[in-house]
C-alpha atoms as a PDB file:
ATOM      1  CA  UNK A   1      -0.112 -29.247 -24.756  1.00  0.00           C
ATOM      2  CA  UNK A   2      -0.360 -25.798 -22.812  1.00  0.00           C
ATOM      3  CA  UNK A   3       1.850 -23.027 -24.574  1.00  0.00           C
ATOM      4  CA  UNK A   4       4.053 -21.443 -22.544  1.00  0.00           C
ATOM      5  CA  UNK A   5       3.289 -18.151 -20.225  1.00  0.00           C
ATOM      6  CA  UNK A   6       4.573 -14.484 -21.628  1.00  0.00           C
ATOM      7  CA  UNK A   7       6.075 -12.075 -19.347  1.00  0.00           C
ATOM      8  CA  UNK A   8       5.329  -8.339 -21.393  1.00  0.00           C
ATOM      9  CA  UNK A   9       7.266  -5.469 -19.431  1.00  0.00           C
ATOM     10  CA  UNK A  10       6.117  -2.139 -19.366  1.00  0.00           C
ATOM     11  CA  UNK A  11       8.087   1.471 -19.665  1.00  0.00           C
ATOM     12  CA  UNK A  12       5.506   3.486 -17.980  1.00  0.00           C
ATOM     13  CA  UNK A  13       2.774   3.359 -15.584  1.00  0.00           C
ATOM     14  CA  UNK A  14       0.386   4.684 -18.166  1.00  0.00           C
ATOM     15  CA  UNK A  15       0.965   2.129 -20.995  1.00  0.00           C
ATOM     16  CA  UNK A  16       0.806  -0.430 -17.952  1.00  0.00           C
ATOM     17  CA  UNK A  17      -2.297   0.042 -16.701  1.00  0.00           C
ATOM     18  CA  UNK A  18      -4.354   0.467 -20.153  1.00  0.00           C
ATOM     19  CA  UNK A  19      -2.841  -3.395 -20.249  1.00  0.00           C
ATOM     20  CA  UNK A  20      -3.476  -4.832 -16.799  1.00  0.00           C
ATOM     21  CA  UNK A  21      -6.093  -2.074 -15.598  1.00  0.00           C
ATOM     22  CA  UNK A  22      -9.612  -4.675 -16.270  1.00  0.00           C
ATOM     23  CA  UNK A  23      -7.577  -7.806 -14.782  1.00  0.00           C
ATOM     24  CA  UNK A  24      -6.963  -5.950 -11.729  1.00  0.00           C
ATOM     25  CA  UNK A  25     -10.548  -4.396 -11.685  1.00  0.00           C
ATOM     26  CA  UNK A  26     -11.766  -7.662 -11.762  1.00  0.00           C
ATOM     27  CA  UNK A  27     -10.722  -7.716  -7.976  1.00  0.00           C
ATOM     28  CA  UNK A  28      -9.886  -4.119  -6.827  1.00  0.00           C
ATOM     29  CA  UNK A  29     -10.345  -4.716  -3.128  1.00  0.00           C
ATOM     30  CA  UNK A  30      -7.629  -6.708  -3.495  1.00  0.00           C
ATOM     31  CA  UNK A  31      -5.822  -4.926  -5.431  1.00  0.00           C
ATOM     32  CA  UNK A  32      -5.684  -1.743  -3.827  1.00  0.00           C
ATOM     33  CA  UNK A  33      -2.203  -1.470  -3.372  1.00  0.00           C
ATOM     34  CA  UNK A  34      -1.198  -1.874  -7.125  1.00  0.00           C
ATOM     35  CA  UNK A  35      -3.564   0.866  -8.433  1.00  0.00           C
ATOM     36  CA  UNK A  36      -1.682   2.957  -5.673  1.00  0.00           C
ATOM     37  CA  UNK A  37       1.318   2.784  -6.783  1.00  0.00           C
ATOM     38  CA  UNK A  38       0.706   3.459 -10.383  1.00  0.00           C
ATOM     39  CA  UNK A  39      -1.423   5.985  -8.870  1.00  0.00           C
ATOM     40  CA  UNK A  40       1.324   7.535  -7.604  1.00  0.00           C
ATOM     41  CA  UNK A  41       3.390   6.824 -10.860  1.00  0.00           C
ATOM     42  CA  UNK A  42       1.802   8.845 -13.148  1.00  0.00           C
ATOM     43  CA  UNK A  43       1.381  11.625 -10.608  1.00  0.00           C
ATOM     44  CA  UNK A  44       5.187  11.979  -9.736  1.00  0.00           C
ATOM     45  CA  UNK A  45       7.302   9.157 -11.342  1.00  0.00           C
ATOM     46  CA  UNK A  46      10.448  10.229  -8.602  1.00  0.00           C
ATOM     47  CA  UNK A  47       8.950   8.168  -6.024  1.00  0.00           C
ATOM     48  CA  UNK A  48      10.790   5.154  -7.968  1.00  0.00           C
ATOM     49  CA  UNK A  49      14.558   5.362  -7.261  1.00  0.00           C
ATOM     50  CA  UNK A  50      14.908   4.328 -10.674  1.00  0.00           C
ATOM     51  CA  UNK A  51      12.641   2.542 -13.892  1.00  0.00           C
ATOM     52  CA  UNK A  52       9.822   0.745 -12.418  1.00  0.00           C
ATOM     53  CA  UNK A  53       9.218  -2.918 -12.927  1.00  0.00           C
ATOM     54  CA  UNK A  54       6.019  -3.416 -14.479  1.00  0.00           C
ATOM     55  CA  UNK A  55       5.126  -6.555 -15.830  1.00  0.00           C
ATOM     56  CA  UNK A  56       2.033  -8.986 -17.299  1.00  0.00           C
ATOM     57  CA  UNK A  57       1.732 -12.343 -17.116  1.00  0.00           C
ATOM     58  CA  UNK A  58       0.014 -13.512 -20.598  1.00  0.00           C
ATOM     59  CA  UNK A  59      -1.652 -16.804 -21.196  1.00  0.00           C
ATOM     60  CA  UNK A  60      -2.528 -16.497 -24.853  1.00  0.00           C
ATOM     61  CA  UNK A  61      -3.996 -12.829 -25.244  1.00  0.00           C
ATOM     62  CA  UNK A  62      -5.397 -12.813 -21.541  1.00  0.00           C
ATOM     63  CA  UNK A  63      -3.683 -11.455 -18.336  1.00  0.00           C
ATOM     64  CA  UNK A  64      -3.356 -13.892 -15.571  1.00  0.00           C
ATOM     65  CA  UNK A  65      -0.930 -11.938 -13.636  1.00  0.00           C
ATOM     66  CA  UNK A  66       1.012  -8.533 -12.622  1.00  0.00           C
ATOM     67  CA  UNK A  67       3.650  -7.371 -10.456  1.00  0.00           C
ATOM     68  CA  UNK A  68       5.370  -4.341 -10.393  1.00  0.00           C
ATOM     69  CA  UNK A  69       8.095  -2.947  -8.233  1.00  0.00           C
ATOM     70  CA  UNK A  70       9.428   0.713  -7.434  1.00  0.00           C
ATOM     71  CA  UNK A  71      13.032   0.543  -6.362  1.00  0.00           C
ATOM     72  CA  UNK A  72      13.775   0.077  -3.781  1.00  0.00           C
ATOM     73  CA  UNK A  73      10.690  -1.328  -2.224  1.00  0.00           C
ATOM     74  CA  UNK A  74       9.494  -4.356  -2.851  1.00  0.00           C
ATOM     75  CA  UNK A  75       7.986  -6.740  -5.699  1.00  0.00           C
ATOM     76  CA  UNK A  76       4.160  -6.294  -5.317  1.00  0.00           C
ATOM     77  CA  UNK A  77       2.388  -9.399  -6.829  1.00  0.00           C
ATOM     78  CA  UNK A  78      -1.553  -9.554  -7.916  1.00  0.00           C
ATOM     79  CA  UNK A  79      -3.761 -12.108  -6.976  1.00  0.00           C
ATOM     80  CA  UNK A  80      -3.813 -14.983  -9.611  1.00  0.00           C
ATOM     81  CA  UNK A  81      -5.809 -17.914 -11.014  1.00  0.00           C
ATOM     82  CA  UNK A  82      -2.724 -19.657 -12.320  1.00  0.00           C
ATOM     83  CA  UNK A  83       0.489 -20.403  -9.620  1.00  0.00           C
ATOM     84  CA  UNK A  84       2.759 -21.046 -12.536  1.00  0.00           C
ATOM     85  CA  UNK A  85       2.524 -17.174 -13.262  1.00  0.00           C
ATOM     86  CA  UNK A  86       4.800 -16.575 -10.184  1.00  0.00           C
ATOM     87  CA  UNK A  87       7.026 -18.897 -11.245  1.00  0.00           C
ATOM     88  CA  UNK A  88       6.807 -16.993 -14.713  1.00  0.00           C
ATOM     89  CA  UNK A  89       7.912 -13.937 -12.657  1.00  0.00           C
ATOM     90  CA  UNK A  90      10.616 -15.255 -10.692  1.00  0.00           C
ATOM     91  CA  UNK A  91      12.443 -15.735 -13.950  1.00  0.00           C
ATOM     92  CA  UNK A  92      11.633 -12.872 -15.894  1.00  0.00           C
ATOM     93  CA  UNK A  93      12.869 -10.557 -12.658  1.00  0.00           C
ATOM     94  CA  UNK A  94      15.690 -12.949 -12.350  1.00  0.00           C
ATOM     95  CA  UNK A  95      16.523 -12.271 -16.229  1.00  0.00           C
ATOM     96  CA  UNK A  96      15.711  -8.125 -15.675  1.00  0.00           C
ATOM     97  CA  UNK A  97      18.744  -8.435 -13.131  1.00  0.00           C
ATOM     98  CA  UNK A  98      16.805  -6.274 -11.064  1.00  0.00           C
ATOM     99  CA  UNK A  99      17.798  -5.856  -6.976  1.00  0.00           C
ATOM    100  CA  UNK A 100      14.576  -7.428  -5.715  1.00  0.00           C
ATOM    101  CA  UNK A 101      14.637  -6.992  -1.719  1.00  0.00           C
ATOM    102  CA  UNK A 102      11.452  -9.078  -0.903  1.00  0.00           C
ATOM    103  CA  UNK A 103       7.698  -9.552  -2.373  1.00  0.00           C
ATOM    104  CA  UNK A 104       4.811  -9.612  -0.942  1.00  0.00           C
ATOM    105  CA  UNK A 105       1.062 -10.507  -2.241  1.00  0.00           C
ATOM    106  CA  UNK A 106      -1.662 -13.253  -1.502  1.00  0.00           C
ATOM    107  CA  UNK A 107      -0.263 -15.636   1.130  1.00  0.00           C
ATOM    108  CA  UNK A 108       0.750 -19.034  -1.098  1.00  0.00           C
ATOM    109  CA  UNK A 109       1.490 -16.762  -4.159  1.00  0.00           C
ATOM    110  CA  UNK A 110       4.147 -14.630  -2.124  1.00  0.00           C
ATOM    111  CA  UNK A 111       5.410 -17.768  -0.737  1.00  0.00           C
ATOM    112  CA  UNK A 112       5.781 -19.463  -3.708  1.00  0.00           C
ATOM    113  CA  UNK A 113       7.701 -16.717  -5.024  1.00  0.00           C
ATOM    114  CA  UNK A 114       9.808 -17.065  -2.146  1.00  0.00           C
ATOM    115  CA  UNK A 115      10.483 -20.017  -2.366  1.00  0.00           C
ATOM    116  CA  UNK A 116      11.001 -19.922  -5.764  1.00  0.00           C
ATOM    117  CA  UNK A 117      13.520 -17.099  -5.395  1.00  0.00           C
ATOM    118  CA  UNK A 118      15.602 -19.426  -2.797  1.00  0.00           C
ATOM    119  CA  UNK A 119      15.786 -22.143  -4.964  1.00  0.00           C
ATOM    120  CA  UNK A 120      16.864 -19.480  -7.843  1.00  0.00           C
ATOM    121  CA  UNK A 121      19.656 -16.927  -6.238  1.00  0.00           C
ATOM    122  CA  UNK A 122      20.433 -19.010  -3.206  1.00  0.00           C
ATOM    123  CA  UNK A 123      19.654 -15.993  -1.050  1.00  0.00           C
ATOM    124  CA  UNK A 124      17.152 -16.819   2.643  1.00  0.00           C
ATOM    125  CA  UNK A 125      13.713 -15.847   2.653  1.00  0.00           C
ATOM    126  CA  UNK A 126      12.221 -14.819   5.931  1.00  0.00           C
ATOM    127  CA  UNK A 127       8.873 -13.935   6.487  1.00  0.00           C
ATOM    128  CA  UNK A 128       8.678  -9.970   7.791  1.00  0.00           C
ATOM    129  CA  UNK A 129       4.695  -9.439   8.202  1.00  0.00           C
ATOM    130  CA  UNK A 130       1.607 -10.662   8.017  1.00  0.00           C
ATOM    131  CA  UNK A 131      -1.027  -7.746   7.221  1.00  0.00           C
ATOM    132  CA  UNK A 132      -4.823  -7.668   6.108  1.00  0.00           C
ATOM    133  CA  UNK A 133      -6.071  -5.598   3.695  1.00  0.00           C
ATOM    134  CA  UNK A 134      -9.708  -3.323   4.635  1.00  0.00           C
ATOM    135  CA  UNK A 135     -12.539  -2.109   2.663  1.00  0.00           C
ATOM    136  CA  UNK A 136     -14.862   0.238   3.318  1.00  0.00           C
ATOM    137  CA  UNK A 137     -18.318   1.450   2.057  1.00  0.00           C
ATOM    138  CA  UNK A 138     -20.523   2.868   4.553  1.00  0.00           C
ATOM    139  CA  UNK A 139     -18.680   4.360   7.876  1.00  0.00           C
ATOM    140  CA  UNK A 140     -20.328   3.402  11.011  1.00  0.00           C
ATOM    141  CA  UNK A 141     -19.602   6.150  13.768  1.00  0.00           C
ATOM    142  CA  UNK A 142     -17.301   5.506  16.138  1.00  0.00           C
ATOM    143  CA  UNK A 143     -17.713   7.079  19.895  1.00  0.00           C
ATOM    144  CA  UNK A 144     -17.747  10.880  19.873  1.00  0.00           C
ATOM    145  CA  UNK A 145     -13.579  12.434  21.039  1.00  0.00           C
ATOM    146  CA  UNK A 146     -13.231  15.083  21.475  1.00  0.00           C
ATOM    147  CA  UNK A 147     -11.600  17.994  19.214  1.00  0.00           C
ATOM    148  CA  UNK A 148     -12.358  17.917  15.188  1.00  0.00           C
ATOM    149  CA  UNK A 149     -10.355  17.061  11.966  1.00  0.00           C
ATOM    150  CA  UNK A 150      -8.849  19.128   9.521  1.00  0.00           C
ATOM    151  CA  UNK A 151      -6.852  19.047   6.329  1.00  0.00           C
ATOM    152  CA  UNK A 152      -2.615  19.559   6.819  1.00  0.00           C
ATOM    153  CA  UNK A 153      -1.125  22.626   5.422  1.00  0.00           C
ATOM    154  CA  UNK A 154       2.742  23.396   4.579  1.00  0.00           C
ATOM    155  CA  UNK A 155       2.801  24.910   8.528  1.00  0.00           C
ATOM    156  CA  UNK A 156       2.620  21.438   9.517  1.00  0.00           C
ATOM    157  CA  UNK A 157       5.686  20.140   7.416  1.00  0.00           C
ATOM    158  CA  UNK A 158       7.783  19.727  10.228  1.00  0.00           C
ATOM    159  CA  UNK A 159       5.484  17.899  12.314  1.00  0.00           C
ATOM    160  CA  UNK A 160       4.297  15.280  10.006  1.00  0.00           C
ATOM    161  CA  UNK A 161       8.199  14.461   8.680  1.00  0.00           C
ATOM    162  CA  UNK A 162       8.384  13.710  13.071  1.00  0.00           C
ATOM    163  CA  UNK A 163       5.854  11.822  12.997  1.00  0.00           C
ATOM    164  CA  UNK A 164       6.590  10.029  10.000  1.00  0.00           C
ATOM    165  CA  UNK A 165       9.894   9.320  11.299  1.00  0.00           C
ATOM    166  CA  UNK A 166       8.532   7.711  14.621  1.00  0.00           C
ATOM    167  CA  UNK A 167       5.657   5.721  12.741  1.00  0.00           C
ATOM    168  CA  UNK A 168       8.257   4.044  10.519  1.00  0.00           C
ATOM    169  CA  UNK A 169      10.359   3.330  13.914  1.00  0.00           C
ATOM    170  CA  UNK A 170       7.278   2.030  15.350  1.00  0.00           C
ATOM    171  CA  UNK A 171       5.675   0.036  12.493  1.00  0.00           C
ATOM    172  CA  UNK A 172       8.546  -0.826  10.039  1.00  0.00           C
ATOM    173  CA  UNK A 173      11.770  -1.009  12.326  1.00  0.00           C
ATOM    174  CA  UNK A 174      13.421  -3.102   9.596  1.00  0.00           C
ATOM    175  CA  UNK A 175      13.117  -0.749   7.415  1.00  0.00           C
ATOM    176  CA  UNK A 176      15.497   2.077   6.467  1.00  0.00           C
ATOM    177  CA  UNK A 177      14.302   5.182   8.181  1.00  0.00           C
ATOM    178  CA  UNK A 178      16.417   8.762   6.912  1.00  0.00           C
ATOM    179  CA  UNK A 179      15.486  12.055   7.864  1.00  0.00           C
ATOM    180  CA  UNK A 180      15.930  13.169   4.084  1.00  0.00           C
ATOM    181  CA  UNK A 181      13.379  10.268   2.741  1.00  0.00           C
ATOM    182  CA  UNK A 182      10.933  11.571   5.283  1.00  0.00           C
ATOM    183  CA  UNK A 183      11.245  15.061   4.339  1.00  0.00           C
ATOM    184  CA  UNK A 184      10.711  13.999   0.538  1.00  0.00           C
ATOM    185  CA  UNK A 185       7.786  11.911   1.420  1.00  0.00           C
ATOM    186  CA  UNK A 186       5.750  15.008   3.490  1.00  0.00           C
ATOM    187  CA  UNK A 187       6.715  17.246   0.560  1.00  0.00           C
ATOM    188  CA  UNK A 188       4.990  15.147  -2.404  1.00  0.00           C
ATOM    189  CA  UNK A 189       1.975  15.032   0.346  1.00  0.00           C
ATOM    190  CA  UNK A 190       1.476  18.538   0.753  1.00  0.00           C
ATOM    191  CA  UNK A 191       2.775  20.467  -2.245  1.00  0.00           C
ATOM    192  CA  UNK A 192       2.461  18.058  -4.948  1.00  0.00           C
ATOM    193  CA  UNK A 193      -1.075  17.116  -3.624  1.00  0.00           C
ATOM    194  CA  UNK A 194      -0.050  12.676  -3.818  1.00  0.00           C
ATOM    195  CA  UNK A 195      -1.730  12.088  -0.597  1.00  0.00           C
ATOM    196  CA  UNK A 196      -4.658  14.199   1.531  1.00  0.00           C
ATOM    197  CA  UNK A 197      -3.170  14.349   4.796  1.00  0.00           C
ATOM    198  CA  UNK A 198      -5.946  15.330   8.152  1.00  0.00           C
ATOM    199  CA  UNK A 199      -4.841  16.122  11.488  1.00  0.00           C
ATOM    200  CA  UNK A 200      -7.664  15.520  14.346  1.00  0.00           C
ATOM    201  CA  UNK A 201      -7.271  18.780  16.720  1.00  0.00           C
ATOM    202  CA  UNK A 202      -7.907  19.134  20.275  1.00  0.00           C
ATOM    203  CA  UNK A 203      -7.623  22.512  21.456  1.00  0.00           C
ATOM    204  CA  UNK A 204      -5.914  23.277  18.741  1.00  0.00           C
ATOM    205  CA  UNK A 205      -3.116  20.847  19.286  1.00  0.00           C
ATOM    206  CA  UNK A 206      -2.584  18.015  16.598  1.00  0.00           C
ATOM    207  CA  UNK A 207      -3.067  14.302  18.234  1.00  0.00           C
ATOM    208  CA  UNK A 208      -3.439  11.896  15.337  1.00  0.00           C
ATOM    209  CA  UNK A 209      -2.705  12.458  11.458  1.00  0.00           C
ATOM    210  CA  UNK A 210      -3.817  10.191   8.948  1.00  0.00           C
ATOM    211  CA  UNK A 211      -3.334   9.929   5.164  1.00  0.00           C
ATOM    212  CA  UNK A 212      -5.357   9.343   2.143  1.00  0.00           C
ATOM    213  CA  UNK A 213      -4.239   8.397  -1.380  1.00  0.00           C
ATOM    214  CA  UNK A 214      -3.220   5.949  -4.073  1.00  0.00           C
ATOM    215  CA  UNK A 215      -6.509   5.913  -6.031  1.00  0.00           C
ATOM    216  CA  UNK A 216      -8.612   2.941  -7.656  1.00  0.00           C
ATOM    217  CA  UNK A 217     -11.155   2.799 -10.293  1.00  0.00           C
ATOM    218  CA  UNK A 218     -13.678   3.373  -7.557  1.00  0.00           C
ATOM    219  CA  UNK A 219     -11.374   4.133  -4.411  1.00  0.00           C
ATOM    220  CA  UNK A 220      -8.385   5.394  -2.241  1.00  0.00           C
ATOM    221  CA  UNK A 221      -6.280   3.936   0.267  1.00  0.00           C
ATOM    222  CA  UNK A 222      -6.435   5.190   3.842  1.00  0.00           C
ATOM    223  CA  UNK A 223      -2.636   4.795   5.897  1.00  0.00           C
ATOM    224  CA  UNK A 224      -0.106   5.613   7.030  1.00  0.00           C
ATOM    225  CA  UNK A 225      -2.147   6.329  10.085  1.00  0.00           C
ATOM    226  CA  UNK A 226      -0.225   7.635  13.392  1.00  0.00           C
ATOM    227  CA  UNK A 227      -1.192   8.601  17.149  1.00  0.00           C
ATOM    228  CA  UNK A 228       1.769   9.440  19.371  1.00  0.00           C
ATOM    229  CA  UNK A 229       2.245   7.605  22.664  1.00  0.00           C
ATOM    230  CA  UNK A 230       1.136  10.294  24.644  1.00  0.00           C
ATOM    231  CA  UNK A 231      -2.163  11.036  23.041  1.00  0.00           C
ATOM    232  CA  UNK A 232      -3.444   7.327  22.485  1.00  0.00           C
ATOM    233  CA  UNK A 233      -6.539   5.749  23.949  1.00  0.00           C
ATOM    234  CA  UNK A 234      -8.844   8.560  23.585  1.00  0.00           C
ATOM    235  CA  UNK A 235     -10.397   7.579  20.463  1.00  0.00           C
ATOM    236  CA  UNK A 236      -8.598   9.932  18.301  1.00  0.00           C
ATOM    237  CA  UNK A 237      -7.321   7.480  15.488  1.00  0.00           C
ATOM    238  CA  UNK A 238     -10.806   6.259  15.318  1.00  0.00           C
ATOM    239  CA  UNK A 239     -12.661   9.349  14.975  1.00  0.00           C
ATOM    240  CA  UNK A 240     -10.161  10.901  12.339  1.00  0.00           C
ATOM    241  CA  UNK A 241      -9.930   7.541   9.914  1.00  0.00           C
ATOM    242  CA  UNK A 242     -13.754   7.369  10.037  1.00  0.00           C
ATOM    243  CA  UNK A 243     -14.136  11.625   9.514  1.00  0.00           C
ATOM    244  CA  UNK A 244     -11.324  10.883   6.565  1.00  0.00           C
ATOM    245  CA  UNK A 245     -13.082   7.495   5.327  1.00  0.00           C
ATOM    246  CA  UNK A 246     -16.639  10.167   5.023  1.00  0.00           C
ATOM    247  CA  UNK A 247     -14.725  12.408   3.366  1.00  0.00           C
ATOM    248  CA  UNK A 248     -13.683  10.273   0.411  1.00  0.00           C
ATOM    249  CA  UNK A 249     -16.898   8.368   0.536  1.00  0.00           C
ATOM    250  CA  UNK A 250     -18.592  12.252   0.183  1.00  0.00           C
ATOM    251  CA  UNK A 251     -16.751  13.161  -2.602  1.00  0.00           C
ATOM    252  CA  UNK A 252     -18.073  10.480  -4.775  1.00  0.00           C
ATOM    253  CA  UNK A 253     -15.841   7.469  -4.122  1.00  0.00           C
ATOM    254  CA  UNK A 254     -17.612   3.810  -3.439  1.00  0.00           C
ATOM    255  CA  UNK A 255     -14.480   2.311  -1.404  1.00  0.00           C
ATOM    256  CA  UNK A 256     -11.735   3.180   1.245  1.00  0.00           C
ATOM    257  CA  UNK A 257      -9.207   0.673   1.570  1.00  0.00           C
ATOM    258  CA  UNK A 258      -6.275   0.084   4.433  1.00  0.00           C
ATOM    259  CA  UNK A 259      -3.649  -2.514   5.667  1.00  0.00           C
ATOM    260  CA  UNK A 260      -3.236  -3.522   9.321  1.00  0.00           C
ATOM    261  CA  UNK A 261      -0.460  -5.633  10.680  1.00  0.00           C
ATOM    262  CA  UNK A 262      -2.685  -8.873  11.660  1.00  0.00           C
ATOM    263  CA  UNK A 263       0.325  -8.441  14.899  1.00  0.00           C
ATOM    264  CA  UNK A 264      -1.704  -5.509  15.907  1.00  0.00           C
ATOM    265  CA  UNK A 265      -5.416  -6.875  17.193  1.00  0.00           C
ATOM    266  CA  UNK A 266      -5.847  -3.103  18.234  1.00  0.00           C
ATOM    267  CA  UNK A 267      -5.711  -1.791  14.516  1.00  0.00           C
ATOM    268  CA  UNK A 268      -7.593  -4.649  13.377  1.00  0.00           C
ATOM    269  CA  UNK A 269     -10.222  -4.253  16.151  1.00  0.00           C
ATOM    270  CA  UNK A 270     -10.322  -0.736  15.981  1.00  0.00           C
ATOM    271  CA  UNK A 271     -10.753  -0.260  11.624  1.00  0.00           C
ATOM    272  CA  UNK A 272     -13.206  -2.891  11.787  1.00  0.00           C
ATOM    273  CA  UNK A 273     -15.730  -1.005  14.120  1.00  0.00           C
ATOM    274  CA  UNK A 274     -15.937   1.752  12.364  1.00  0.00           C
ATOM    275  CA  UNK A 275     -17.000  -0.407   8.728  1.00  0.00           C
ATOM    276  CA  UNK A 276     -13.942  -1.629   7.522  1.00  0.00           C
ATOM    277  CA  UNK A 277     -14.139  -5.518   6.339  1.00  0.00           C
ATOM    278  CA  UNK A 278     -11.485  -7.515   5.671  1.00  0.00           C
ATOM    279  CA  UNK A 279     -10.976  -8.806   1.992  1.00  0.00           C
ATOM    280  CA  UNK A 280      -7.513 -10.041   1.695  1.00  0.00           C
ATOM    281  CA  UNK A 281      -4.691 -11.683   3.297  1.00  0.00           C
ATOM    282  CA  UNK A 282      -1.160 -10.880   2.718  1.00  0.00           C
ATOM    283  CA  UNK A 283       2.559 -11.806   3.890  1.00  0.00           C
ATOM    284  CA  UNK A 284       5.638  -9.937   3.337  1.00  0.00           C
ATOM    285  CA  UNK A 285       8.920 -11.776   2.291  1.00  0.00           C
ATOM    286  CA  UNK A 286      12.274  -9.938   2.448  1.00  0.00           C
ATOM    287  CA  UNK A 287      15.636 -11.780   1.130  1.00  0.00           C
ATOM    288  CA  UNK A 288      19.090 -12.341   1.856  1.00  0.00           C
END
């Protein structure tokens, strides 16, 4: 007879990841996104509105599973062998009494926890995107544009917090969008050092901005990445998330790692031709 599945919850990012940090390794493509965010922990532990849920799914000494959520964003799930982990999940959030606003992870784990959820609380599940995850080792060129990257400096505060604002419009219109959030976000970027942000220049007028953080055992996560209206189809996105990608890959990393909306065959077309290869699948559930 199989014993039952522990849940172990976790007060900091730190203890967390000494616990879950060789299961996830064991697939850090697809786990990009969870290294990120306890990145991101440990280097500023304000960008949870609140304690963090971080959690491992035991079967016997051995992890099967993790998820972790930053209020108020989303429960992130890791891939796993064993589908009654989710379900191991679903109760141990539902015991927490945390405010879970959706999940997202592999495609039938996130839906099981959906589903699972429903059943549970009685609130809908809908599903809000479908997105692939990207990795990158070796950057293939893309076609010369023209002007050059460089690194964002506090002069460009103001800037990137507009452009934040009308990426999150553009990409997440669900999602809550405040002025003050944005202003917080840019100000971690560029004074606390969470994220490397690039412009790529033409003339010495900004055209595309991309970001680079969240760090793996072995790499970083490209994104957000953002090319107002006015400036697309020149090439600029292109050349400044491959000139970004060479930049990490130069300072010593193995991997670069993004998310595209699968919506968005642009994206997706574009990120693969200059090396990125897709690795994972994932769908976003939101509730209620």
């Amino acid at each position: 007879m199989r014993v039952a599945l522990t849940v172990d919850r976790f007060d900091d990012a730190g203890t967390f990841i000494a616990r879950v940090g060789e299961f996830l390794g064991r697939r850090e493509a697809e786990h990009n996104l969870p290294f990120g965010i306890l990145d991101s922990l440990r280097a500023d532990p304000t960008v949870s509105d609140g304690p963090p849920y971080l959690a491992a799914v035991r079967d016997g000494d051995a992890v099967v599973a993790a998820a972790l959520q930053t209020p108020p964003r989303n429960l992130v799930l890791s891939e796993t062998d064993d589908p009654a982990a989710i379900d191991a999940i679903v109760d141990d959030v539902l015991a927490s009494g945390r405010v879970v606003p959706g999940a997202l992870g592999p495609l039938a784990l996130s839906r099981r926890f959906a589903e699972r959820w429903t059943a549970a609380t009685g609130a809908a599940h809908r599903l809000q995107i479908s997105e692939r995850a990207f990795r990158l080792s070796l950057v293939i060129p893309p076609r010369p544009a023209a002007g050059a990257m460089r690194v964002a400096d506090l002069g460009d505060f103001d800037l990137l917090v507009a452009w934040l604002m009308a990426f999150a419009a553009e990409a997440l219109p669900e999602e809550s969008n405040e002025l003050e959030d944005a202003r917080t976000s840019v100000n971690r970027w560029l004074r606390l050092g969470t994220k490397r942000t690039y412009l790529w220049e033409v003339d010495g007028t900004p055209v595309s901005w991309a970001s680079v953080g969240g760090r793996t055992p072995h790499g970083v996560r490209v994104g957000p990445v953002y090319t107002p209206p006015e400036h697309r189809g020149h090439g600029y996105a292109s050349a400044l998330v491959a000139a970004a990608s060479q930049a990490q890959l130069d300072d010593g990393l193995a991997f670069c790692f993004l998310f595209t909306d699968l919506a968005n065959p642009t994206s997706n077309h574009v990120y693969q031709a200059i090396g990125y290869e897709p690795v994972a699948d994932i769908d976003v559930y939101v509730f209620g």
